[in-house]
N, C-alpha and C. Protein backbone atom coordinates (compact mmCIF):
# COMPACT_ATOMS: atom_id res chain seq x y z
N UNK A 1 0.81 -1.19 0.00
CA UNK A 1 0.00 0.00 0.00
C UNK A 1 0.87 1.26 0.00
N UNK A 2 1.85 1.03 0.95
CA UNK A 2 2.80 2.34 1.09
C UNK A 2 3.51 2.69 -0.66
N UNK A 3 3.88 1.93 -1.29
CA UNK A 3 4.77 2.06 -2.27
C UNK A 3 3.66 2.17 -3.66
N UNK A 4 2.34 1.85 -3.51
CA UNK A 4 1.39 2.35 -4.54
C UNK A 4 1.27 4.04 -4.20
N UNK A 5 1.25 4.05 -2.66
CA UNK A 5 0.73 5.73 -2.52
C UNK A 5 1.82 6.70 -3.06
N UNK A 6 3.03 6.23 -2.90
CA UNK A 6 4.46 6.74 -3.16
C UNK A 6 4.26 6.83 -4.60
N UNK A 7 3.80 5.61 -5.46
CA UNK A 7 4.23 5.65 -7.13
C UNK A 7 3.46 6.93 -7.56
N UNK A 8 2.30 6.89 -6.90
CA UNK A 8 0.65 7.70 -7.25
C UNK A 8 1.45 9.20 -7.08
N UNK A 9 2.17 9.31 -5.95
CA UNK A 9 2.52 10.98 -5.71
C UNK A 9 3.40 11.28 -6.45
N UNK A 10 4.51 10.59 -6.83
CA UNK A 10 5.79 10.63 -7.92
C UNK A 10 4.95 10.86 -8.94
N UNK A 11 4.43 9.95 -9.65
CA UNK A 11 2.90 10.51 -11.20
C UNK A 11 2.83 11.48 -10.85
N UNK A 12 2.09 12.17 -10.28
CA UNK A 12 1.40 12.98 -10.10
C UNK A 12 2.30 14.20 -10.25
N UNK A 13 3.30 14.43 -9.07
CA UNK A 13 4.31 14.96 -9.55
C UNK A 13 5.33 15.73 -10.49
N UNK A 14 5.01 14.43 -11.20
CA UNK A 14 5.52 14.57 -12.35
C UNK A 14 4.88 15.25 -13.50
N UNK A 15 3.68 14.90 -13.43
CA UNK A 15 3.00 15.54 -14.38
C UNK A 15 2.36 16.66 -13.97
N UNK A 16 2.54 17.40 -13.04
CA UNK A 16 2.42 18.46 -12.32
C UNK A 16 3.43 19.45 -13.11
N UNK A 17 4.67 19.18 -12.75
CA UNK A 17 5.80 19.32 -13.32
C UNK A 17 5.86 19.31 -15.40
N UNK A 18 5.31 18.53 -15.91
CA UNK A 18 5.01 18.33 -17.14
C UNK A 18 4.25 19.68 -17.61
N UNK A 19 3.42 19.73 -17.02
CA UNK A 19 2.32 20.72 -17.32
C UNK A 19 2.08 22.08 -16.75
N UNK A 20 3.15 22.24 -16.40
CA UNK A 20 3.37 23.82 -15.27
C UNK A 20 3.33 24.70 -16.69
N UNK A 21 2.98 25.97 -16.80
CA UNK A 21 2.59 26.85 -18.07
C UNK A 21 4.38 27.06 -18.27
N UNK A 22 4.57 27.34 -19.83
CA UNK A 22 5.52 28.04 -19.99
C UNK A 22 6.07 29.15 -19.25
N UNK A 23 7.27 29.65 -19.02
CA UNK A 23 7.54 30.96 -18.78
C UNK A 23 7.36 31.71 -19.73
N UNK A 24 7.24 33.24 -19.55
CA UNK A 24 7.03 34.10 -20.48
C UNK A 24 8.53 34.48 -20.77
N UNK A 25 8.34 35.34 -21.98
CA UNK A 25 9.61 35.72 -22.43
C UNK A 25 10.51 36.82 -21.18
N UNK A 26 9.73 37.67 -20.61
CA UNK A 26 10.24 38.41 -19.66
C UNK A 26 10.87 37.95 -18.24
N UNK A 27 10.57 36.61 -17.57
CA UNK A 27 10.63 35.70 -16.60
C UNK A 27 11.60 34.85 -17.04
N UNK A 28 11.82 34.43 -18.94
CA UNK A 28 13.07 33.93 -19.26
C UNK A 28 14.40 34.71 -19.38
N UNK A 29 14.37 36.02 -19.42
CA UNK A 29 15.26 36.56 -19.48
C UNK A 29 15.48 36.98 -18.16
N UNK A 30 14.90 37.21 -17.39
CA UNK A 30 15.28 37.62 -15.93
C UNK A 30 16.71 36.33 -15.55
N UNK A 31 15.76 35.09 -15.49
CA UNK A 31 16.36 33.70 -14.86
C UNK A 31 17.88 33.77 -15.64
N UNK A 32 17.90 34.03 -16.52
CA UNK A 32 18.84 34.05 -17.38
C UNK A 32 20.22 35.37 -17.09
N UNK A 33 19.95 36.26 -16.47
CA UNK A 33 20.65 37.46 -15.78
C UNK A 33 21.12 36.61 -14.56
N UNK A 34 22.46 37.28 -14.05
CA UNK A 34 23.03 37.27 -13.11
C UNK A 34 22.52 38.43 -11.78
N UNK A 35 22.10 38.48 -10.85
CA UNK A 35 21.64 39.30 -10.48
C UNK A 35 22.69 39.87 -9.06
N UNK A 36 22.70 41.24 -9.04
CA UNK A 36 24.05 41.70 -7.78
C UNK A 36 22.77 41.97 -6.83
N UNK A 37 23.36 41.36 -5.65
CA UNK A 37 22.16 41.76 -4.38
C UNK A 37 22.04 43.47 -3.92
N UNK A 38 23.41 43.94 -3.79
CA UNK A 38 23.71 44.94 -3.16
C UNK A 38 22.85 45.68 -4.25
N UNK A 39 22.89 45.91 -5.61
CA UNK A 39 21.80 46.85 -6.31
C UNK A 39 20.44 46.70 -6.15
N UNK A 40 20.01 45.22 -6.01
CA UNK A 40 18.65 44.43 -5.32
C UNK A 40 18.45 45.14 -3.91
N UNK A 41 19.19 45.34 -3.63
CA UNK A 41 18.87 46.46 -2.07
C UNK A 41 18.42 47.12 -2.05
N UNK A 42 19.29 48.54 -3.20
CA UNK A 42 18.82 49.55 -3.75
C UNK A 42 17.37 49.58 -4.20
N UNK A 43 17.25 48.52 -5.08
CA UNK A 43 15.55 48.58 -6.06
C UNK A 43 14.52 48.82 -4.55
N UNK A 44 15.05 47.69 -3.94
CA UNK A 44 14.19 47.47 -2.78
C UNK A 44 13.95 48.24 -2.02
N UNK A 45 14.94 49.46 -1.69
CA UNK A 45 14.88 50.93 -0.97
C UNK A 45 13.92 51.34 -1.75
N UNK A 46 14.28 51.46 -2.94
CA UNK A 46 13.26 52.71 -3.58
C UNK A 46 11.78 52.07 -3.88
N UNK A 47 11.57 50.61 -3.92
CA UNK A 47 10.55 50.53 -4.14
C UNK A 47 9.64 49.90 -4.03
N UNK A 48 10.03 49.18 -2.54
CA UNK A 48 9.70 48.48 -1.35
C UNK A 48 9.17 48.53 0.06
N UNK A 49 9.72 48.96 0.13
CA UNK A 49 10.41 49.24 1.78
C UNK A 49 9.01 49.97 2.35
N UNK A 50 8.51 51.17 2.00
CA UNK A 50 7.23 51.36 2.14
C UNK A 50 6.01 50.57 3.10
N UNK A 51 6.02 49.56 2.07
CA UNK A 51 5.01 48.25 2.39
C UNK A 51 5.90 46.93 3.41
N UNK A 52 7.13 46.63 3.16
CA UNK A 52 7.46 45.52 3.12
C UNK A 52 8.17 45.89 4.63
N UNK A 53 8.94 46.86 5.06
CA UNK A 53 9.72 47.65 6.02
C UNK A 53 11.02 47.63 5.18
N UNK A 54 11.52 48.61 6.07
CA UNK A 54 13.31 48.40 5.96
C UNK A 54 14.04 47.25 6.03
N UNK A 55 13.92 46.30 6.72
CA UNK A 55 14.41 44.89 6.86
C UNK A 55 13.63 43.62 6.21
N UNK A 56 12.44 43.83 5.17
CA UNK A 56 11.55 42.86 4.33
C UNK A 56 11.16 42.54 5.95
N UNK A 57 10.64 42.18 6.86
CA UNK A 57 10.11 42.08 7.89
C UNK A 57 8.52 41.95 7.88
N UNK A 58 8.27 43.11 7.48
CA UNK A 58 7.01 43.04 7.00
C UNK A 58 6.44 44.49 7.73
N UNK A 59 5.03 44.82 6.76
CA UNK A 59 4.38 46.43 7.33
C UNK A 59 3.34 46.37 7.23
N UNK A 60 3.01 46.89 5.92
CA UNK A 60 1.61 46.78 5.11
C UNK A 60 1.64 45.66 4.73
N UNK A 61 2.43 45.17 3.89
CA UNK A 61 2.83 43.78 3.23
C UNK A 61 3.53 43.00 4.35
N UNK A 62 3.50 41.80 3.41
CA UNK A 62 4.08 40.70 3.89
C UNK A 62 5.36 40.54 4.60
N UNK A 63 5.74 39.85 5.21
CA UNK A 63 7.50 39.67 5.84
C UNK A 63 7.87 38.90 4.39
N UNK A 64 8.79 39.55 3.88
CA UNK A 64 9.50 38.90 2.95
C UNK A 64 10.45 37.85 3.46
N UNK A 65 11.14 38.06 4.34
CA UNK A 65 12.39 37.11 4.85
C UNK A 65 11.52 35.36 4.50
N UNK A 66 12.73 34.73 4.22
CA UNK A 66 12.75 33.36 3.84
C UNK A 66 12.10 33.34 2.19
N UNK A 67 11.24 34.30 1.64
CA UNK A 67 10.30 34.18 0.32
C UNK A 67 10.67 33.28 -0.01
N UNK A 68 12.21 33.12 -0.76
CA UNK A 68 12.78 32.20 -1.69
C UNK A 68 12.34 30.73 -0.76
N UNK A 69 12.21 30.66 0.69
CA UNK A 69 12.12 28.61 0.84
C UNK A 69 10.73 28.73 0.37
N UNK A 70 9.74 29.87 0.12
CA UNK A 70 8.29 29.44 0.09
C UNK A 70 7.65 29.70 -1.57
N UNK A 71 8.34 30.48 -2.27
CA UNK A 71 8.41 30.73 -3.69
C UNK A 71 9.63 30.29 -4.89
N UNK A 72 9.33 30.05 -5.72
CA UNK A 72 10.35 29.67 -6.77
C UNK A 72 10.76 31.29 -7.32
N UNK A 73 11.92 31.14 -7.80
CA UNK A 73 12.78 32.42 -8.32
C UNK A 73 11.58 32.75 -9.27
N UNK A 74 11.01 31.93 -10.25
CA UNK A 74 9.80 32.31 -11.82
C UNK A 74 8.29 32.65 -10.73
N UNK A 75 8.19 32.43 -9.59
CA UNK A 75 7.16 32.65 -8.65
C UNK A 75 6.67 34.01 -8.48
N UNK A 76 8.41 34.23 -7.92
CA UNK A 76 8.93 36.13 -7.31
C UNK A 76 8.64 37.08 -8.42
N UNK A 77 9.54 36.47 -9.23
CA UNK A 77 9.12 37.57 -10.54
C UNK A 77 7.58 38.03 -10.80
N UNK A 78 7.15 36.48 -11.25
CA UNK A 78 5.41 36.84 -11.50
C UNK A 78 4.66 37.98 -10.37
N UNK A 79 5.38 37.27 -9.03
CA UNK A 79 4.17 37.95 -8.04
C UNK A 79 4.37 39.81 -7.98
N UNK A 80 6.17 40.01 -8.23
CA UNK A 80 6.28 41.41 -8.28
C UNK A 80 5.90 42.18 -9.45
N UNK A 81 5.83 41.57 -10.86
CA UNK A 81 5.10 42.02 -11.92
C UNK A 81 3.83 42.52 -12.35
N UNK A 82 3.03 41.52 -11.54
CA UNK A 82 1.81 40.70 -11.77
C UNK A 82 0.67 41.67 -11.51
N UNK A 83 0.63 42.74 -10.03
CA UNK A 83 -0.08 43.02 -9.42
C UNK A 83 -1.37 42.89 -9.42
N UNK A 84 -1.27 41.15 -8.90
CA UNK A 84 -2.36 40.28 -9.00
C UNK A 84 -2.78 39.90 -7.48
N UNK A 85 -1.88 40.80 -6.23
CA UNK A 85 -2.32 40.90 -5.22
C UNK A 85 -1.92 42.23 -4.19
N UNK A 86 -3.58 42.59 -4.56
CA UNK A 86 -3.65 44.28 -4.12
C UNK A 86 -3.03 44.14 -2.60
N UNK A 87 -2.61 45.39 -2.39
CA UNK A 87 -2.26 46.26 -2.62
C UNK A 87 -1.32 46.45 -3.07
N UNK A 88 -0.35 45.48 -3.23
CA UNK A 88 0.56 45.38 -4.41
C UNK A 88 0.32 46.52 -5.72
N UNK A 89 0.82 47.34 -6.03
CA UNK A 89 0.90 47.50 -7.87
C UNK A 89 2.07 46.68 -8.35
N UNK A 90 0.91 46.91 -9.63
CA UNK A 90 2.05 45.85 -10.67
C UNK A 90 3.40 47.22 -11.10
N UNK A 91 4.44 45.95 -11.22
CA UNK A 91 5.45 46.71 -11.17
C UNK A 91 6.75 45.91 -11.73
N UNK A 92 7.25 46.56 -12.82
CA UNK A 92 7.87 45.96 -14.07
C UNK A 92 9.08 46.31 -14.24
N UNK A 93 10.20 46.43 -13.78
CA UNK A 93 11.49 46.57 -13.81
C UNK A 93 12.27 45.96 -15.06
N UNK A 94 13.25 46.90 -15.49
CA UNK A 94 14.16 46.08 -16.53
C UNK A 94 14.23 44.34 -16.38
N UNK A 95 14.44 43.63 -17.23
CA UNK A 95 14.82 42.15 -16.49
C UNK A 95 16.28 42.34 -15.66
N UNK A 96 17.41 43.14 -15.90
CA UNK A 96 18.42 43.34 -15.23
C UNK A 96 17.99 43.70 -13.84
N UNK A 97 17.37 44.87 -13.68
CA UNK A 97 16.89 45.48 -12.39
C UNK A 97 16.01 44.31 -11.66
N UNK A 98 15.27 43.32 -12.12
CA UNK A 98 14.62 42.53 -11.73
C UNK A 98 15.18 41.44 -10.79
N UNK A 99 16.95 40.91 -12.13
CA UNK A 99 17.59 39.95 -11.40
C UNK A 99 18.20 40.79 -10.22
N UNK A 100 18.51 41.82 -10.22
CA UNK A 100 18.77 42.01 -8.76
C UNK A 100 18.54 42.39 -7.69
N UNK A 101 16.70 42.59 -7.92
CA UNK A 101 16.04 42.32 -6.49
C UNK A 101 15.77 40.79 -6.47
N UNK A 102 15.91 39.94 -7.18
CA UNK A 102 15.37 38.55 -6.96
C UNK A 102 17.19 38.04 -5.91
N UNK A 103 17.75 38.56 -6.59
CA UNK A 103 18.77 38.12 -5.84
C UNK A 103 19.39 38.50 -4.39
N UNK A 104 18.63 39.37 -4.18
CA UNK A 104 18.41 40.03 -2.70
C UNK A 104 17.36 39.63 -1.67
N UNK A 105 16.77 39.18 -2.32
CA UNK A 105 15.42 38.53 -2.13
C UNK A 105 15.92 37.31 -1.47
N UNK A 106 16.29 36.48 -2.66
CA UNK A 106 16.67 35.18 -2.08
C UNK A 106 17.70 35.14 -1.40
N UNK A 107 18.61 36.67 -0.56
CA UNK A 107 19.48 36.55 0.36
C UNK A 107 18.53 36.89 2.09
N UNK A 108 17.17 36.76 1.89
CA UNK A 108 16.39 37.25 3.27
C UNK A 108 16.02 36.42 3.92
């Protein structure tokens, strides 16, 4: 029984994985940038911090710290682009400027 429930979640899995939507062209070029944290700081001063606090901690918004164990790098992007959760605005940075709040990001 144990090793049918195991095969069933691996399938599943997998084809979870199979069928996840493409990335868009803007989310491929981000992943594809090297991103410097210390400028990811910067973005994040100017256009963060507001909502998120000074330390991603959290304010209005969310505590950012840990994002990256709870989101995928193509996750972050979408969700900071997207402004598909108010009070969020959507908000579209070069893909350069992008990789390096993602990379600051995933240093919290």
């Amino acid at each position: 029984m144990a090793i049918a429930v195991t095969c069933l979640v691996v399938v599943v899995s997998i084809l979870l994985w199979v069928m996840r939507p493409p990335l868009d062209l803007y989310t491929q070029s981000v992943l594809n940038l090297s991103g410097d944290p210390v400028q990811g700081r910067s973005i994040f001063v100017m256009n963060c911090v507001a909502c998120h606090g000074q330390w991603a901690n959290g304010k209005v918004g969310p505590s950012l710290q840990g994002v990256s164990d709870r989101k995928s790098d193509a996750r972050l992007i979408q969700q900071v682009v997207s402004g598909e959760t108010p009070p969020m605005p959507q908000f579209q940075p070069s893909p350069q400027d992008m990789a390096d709040l993602l990379s600051y990001l995933k240093q919290l």
